[in-house]
Protein backbone atom coordinates (compact mmCIF):
# COMPACT_ATOMS: atom_id res chain seq x y z
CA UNK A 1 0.00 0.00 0.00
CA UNK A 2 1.45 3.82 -0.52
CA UNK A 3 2.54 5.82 2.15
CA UNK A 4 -0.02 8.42 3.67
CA UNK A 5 1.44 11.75 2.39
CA UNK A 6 -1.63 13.26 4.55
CA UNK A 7 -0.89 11.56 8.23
CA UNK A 8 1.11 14.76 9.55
CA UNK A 9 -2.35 17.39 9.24
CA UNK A 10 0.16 19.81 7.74
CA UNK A 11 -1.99 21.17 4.88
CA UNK A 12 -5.75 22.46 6.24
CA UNK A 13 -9.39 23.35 4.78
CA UNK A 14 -9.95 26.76 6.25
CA UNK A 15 -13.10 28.37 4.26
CA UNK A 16 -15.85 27.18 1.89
CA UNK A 17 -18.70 28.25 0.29
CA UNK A 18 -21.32 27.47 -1.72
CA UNK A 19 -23.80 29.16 -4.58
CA UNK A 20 -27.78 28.27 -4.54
CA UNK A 21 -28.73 25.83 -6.63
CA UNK A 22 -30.96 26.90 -9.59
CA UNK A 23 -32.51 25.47 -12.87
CA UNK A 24 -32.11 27.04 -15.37
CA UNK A 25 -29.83 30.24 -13.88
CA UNK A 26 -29.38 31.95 -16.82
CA UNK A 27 -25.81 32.31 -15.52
CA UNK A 28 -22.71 31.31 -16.83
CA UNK A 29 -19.87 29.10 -14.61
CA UNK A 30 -17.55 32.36 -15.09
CA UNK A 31 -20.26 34.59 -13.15
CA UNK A 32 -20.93 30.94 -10.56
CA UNK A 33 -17.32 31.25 -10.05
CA UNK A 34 -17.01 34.83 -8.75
CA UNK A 35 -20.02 34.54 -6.58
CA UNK A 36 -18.26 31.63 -4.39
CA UNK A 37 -14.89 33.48 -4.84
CA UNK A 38 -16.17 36.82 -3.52
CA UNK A 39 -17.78 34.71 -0.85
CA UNK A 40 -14.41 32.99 0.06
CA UNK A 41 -12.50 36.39 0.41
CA UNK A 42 -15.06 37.57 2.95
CA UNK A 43 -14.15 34.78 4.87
CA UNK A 44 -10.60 34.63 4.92
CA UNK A 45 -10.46 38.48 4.76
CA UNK A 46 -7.88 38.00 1.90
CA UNK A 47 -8.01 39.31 -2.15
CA UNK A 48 -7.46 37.93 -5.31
CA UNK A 49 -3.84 38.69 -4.79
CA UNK A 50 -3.69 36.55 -1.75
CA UNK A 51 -4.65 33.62 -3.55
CA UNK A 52 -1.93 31.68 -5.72
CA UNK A 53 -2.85 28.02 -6.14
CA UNK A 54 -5.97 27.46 -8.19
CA UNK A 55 -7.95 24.02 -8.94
CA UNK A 56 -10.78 23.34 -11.17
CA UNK A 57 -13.15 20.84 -12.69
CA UNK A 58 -14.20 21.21 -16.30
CA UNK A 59 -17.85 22.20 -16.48
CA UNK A 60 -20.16 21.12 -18.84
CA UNK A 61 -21.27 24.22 -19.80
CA UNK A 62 -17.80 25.25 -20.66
CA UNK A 63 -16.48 21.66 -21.83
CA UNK A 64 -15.84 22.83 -25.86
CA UNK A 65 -13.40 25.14 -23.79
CA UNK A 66 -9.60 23.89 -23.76
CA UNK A 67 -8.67 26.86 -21.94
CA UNK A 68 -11.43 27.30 -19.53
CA UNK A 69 -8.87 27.24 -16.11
CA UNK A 70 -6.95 30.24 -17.69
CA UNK A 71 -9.86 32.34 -18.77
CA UNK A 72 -11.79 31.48 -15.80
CA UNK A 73 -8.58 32.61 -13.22
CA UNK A 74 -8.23 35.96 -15.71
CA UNK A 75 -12.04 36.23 -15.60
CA UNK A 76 -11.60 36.43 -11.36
CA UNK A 77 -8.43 38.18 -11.35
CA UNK A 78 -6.26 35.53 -10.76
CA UNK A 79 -2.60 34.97 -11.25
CA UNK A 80 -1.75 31.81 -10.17
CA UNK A 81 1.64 30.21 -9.12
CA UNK A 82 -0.01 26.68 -9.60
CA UNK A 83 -3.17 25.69 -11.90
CA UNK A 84 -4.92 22.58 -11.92
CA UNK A 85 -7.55 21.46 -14.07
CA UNK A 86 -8.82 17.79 -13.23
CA UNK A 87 -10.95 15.89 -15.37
CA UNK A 88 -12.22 12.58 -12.96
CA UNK A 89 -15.76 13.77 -13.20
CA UNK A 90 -17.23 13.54 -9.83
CA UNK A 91 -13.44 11.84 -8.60
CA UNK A 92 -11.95 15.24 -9.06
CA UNK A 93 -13.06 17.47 -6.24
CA UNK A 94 -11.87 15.20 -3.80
CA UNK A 95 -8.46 14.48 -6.03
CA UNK A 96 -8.14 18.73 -6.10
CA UNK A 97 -7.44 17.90 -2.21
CA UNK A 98 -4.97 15.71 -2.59
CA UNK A 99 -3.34 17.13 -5.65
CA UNK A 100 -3.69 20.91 -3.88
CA UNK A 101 -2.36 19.11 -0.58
CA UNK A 102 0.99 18.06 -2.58
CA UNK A 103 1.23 21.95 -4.35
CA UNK A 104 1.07 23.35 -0.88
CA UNK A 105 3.73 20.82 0.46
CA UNK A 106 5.89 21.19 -2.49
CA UNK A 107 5.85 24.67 -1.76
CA UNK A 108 4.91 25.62 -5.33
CA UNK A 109 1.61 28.06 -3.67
CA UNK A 110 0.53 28.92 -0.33
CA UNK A 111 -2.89 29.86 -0.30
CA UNK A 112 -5.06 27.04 -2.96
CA UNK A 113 -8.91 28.08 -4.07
CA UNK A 114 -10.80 24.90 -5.38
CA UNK A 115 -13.07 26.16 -7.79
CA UNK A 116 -16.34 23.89 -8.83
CA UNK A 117 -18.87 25.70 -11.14
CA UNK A 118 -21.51 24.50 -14.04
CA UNK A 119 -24.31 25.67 -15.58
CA UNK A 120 -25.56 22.61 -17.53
CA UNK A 121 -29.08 23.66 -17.30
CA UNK A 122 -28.39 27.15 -19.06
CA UNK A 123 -25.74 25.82 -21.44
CA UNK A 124 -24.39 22.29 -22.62
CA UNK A 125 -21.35 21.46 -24.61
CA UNK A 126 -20.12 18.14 -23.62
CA UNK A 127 -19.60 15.31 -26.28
CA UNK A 128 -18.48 12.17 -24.39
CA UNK A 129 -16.87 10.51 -28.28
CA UNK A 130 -16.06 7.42 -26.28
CA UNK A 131 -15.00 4.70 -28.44
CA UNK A 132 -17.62 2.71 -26.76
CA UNK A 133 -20.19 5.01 -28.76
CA UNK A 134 -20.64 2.37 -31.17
CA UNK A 135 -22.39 0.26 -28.31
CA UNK A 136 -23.64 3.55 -26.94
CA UNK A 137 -25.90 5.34 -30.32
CA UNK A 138 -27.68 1.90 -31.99
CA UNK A 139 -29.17 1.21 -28.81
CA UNK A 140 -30.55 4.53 -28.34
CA UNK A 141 -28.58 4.25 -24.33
CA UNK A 142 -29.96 7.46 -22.48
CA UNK A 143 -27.12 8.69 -20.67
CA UNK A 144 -26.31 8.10 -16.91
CA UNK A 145 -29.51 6.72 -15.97
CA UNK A 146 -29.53 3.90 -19.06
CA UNK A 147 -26.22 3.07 -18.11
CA UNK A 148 -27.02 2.67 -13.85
CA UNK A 149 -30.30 0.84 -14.73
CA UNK A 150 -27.86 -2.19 -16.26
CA UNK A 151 -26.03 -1.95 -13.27
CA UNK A 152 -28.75 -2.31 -10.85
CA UNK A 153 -30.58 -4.85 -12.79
CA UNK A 154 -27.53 -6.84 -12.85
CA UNK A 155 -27.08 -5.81 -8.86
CA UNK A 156 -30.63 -7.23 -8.33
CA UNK A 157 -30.09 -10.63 -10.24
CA UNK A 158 -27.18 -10.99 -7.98
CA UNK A 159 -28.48 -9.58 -4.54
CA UNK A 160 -31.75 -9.21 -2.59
CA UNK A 161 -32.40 -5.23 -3.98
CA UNK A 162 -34.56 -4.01 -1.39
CA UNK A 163 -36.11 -1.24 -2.75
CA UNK A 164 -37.48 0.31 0.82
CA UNK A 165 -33.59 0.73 1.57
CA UNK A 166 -33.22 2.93 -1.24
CA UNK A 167 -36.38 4.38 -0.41
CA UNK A 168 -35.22 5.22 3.39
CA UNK A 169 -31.81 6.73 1.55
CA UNK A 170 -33.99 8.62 -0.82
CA UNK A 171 -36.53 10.12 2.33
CA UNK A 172 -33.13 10.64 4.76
CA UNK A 173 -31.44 12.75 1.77
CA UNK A 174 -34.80 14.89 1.30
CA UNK A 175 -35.12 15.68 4.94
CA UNK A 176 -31.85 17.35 4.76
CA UNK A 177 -32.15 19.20 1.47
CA UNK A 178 -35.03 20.73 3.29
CA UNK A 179 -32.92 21.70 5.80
CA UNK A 180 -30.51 23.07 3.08
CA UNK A 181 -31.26 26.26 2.60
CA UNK A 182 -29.11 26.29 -0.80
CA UNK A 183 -30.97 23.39 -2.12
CA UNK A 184 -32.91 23.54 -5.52
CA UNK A 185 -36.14 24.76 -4.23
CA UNK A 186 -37.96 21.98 -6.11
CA UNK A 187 -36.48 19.64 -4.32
CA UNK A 188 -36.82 21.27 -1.24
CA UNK A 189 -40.38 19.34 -0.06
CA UNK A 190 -40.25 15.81 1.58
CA UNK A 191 -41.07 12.10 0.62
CA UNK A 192 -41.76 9.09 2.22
CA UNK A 193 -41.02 5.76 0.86
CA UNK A 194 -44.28 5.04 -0.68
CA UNK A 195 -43.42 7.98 -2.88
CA UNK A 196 -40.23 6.58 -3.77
CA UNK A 197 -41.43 2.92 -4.79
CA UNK A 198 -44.65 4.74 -6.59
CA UNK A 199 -42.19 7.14 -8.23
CA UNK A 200 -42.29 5.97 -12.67
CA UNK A 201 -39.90 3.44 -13.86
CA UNK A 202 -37.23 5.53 -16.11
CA UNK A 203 -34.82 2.68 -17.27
CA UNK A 204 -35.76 -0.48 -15.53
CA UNK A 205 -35.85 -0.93 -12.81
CA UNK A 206 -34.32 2.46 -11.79
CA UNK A 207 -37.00 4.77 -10.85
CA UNK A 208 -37.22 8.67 -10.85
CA UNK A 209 -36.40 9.18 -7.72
CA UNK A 210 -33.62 6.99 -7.74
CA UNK A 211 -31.64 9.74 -9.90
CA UNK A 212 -30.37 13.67 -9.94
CA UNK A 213 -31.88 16.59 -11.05
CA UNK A 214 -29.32 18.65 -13.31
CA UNK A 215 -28.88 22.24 -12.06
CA UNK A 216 -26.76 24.94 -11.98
CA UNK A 217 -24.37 26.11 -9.25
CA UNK A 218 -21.03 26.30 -7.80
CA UNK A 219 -18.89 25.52 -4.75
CA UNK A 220 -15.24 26.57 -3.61
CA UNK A 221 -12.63 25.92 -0.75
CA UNK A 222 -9.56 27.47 0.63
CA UNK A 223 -6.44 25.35 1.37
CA UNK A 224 -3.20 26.42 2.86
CA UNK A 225 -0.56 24.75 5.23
CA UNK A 226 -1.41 24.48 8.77
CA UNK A 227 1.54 26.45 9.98
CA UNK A 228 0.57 29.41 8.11
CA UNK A 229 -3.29 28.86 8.90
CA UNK A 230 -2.31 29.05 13.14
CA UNK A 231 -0.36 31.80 12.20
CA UNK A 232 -3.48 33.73 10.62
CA UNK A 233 -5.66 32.91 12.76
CA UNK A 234 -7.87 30.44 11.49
CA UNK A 235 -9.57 28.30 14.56
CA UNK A 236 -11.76 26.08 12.18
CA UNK A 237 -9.56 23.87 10.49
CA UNK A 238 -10.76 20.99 8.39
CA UNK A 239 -7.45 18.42 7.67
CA UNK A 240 -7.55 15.70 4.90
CA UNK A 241 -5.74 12.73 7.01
CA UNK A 242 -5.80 10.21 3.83
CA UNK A 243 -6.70 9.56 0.41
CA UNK A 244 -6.82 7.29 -2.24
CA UNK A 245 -8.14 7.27 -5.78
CA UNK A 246 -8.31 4.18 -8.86
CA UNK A 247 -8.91 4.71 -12.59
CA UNK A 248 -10.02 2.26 -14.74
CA UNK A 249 -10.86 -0.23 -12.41
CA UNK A 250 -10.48 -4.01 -14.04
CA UNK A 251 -10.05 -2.25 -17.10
CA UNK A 252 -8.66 -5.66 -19.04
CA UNK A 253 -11.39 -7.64 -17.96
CA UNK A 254 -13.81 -7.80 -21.27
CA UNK A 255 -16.12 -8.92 -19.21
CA UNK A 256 -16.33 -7.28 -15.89
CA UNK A 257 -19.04 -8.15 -12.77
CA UNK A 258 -20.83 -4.20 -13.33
CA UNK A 259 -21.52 -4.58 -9.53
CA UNK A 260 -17.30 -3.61 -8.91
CA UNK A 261 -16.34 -0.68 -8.57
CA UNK A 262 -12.75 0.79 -7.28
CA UNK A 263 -14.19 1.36 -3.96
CA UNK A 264 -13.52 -2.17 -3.33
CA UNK A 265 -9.63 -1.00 -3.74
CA UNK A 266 -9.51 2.95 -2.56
CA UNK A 267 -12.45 2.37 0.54
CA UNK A 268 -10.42 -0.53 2.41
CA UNK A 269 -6.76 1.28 1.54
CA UNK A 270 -8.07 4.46 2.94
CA UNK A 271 -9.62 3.56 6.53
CA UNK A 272 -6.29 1.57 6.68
CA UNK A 273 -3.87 4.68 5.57
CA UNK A 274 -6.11 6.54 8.44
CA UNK A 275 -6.02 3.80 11.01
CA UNK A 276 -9.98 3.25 11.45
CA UNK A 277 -12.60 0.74 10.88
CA UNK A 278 -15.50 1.67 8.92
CA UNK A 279 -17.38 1.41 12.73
CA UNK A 280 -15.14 4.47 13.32
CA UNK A 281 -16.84 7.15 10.49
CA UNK A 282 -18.75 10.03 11.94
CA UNK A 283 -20.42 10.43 8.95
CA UNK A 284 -20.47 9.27 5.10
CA UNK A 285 -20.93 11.36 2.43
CA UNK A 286 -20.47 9.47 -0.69
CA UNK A 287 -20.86 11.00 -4.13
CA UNK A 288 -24.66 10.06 -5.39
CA UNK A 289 -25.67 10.64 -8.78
CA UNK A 290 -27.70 7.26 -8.17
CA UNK A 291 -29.08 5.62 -4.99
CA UNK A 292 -27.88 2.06 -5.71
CA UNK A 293 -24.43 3.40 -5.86
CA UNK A 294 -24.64 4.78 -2.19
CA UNK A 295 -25.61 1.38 -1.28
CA UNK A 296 -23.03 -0.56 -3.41
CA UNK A 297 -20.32 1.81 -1.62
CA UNK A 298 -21.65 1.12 1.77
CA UNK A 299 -21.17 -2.87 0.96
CA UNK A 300 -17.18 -2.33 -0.96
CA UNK A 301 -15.47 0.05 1.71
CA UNK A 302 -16.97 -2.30 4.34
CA UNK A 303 -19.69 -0.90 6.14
CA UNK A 304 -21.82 -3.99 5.57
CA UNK A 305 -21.14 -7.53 3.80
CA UNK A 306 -21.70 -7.38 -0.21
CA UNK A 307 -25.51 -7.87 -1.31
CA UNK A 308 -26.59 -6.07 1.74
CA UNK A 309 -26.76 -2.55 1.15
CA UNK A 310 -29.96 -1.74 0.71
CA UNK A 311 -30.51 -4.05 4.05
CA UNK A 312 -28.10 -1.97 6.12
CA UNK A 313 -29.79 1.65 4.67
CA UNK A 314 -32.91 0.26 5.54
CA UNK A 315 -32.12 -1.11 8.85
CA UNK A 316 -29.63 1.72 10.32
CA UNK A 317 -30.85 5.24 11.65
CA UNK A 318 -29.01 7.75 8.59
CA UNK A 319 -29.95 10.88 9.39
CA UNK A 320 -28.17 13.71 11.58
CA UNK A 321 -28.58 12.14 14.71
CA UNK A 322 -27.99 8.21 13.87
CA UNK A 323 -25.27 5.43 14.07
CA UNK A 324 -24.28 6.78 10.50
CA UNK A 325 -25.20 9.96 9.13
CA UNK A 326 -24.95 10.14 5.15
CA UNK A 327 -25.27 13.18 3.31
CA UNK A 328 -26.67 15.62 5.48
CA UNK A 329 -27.35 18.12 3.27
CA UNK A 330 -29.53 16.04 0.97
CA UNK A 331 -26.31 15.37 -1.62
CA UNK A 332 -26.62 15.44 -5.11
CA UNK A 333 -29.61 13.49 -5.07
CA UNK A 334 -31.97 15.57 -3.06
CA UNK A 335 -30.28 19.28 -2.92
CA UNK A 336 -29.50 18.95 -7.09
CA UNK A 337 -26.07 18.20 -8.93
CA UNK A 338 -24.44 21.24 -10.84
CA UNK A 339 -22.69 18.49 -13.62
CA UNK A 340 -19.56 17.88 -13.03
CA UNK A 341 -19.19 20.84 -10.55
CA UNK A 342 -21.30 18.22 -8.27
CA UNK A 343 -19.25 16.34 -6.39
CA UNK A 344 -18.18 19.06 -4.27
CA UNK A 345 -21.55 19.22 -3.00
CA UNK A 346 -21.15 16.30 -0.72
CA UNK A 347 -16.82 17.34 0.18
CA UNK A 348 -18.22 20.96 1.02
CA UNK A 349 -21.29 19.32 3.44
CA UNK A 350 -18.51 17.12 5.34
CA UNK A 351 -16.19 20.66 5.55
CA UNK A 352 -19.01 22.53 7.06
CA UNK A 353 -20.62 19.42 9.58
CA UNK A 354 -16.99 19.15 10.70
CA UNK A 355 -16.93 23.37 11.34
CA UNK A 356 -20.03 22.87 13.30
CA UNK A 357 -21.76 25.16 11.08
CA UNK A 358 -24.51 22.77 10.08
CA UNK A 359 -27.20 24.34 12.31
CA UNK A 360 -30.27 22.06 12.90
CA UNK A 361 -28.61 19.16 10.26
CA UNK A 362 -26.08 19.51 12.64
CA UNK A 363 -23.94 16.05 13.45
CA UNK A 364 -23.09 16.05 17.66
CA UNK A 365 -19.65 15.58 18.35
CA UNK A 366 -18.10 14.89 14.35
CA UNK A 367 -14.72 14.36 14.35
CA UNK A 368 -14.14 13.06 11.19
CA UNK A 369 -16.22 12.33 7.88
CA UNK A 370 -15.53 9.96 4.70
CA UNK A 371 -16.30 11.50 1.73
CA UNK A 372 -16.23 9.59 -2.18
CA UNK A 373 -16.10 10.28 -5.61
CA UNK A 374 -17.59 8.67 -8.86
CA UNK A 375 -16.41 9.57 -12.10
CA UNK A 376 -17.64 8.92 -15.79
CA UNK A 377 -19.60 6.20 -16.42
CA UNK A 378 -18.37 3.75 -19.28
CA UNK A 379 -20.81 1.33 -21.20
CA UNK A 380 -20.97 -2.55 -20.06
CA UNK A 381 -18.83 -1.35 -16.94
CA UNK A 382 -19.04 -0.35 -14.49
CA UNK A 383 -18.01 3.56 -13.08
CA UNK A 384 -14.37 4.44 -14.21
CA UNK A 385 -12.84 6.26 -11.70
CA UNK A 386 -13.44 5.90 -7.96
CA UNK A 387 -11.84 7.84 -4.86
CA UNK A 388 -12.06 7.86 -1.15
CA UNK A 389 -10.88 10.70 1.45
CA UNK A 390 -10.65 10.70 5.20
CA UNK A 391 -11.38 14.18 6.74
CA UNK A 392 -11.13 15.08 10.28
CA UNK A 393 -11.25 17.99 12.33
């Protein structure tokens, strides 16, 4: 296994914030972007010219773009020391960590902004041209969702699927988007599980509610080492203690089991790297474009034997104030997912439960939170790039 680069806490989260989530916005990820940085330099009472690491994600809305990092830093006034553009779909918010932990080591920047911002809703100019698009077009695959209902119909073949543990993920994840005030307004009402299981059938047998709601929105964070973070003052610090991430997971199998993932490699390597046992997370908040992939997670980092997911999300008390509180702020899945500014939806709700600034979602005594990532989604496999991260406070 590789060393743990993080173990010595000597790189620290000390700000985020986040943009509402819209439909529709009428906004560009340029004008997302300089909402969450203005927000950011009111909180570290620093400028643009304070700020010399950047990291991004490529947006959607900006994805026929090959320069959007440079005209997106010019756009906010930035002139960066260090630039990072990562392109792990929902992998690479929690890989910006890492990859911003090792800039501020290396001593190449000293204060990092993680930048996430889309506006698929308002504008779209991704084309995937995967050479798998010759499986992909004749079949008429719809996206994400065509792809995830072959995966959970080859999950339920395998497994008891109980569909009331999805539903008691899918009413625990509403309850705190409601709480959320930043969450897409309409998802902002609750459910119960009846209205989960009576929810349509979209691409059998994953139902509606089983899936995100595209929106627009953005999300940022401030790293810097911890030496220079006591020496400014900062008293809520938020330090990634371990990471690990996996591309192409069983990529030479032609024939892959779907139900794998790279969980099964990056969940067990990072509890290990951190020292715990999955009985010692605070909280999990695991990257959910899909339901069954919370549940497949749960089973591969070892919260609960394989085929038993949807047993254990049924069966264990998931909100705020249970054995194992999971995406308190209603994730992806219940508060809306900007594209593939998304995933740090779910880092930025662990950043802020472990500030204590989660007000009535709040989590008693958090020390630490395990947060994924789940990025692209290939046809006949099964997700392509998978990452786990160990935060703690």
């Amino acid at each position: 296994m590789r060393g743990n680069f993080l173990k010595d806490k000597d790189v620290c989260i000390v700000a985020y914030a986040e943009t509402k989530l819209e439909r529709r916005s009428g906004r560009t990820a340029y004008e997302l972007s300089a909402e969450v940085a203005e927000a950011l330099y009111k909180k570290i009472k620093m400028g643009p010219s304070d700020i010399d690491g950047v990291s991004t994600t490529i947006p959607m809305s900006e994805a026929a773009n090959p320069f959007w990092a440079n005209y997106c830093t010019d756009y906010l006034g930035l002139q960066p020391r260090w630039l990072q553009t990562t392109d792990l779909g929902g992998v690479s918010h929690t890989g910006n960590v890492a990859r911003a932990a090792m800039a501020l080591q290396n001593g190449w920047c000293d204060t990092v902004m993680l930048l996430a911002a889309d506006a698929p809703t308002t504008a779209w100019s991704a084309n995937y041209h995967a050479y798998h698009d010759e499986f992909l077009d004749p079949t008429g695959l719809q996206g994400p969702p065509g792809a995830f209902g072959f995966i959970m119909d080859r999950y339920a073949a395998q497994h008891d699927l109980d569909y009331r543990g999805l539903g008691a993920l899918a009413v625990a994840q509403r309850n705190g988007a409601v709480a959320n005030k930043n969450a897409c307004e309409q998802l902002r009402e609750k459910i119960t599980v009846d209205d989960y299981l009576n929810s349509r059938v979209i691409s059998s047998p994953l139902r509606l509610l089983d899936c995100v709601m595209p929106c627009d929105g953005a999300s940022g964070l401030v790293m810097m080492k911890t030496s220079r973070a006591r020496r400014l003052g900062f008293t809520k610090r938020v330090y990634p203690f371990a990471y690990s991430e996996i591309t192409n997971f069983n990529v030479a199998s032609q024939q892959p089991d779907i139900t794998q993932t790279g969980h099964t490699v990056v969940g067990p390597e990072v509890l290990k790297m951190a020292k715990m046992k999955p009985g010692d997370v605070d909280m999990f908040h695991p990257y959910d474009d899909f339901l069954i992939a919370v549940a497949m997670k749960l089973e591969q980092i070892g919260f609960c034997k394989t085929g038993q997911g949807t047993q254990f999300l049924r069966d264990t008390n998931i909100g705020p104030k249970g054995t194992l509180p999971i995406n308190t702020g209603g994730g992806q899945i219940s508060a809306g997912q900007p594209a593939l500014a998304g995933g740090q939806l779910n880092l930025v709700e662990a950043v802020r439960q472990l500030m204590g600034d989660a007000g009535r979602r709040q989590v008693k005594n958090a020390r630490n939170a395990l947060v994924t990532g789940i990025g692209v989604i290939p046809y006949g496999r099964n997700w392509g790039s998978s990452s786990a991260l160990v935060l703690q406070n």
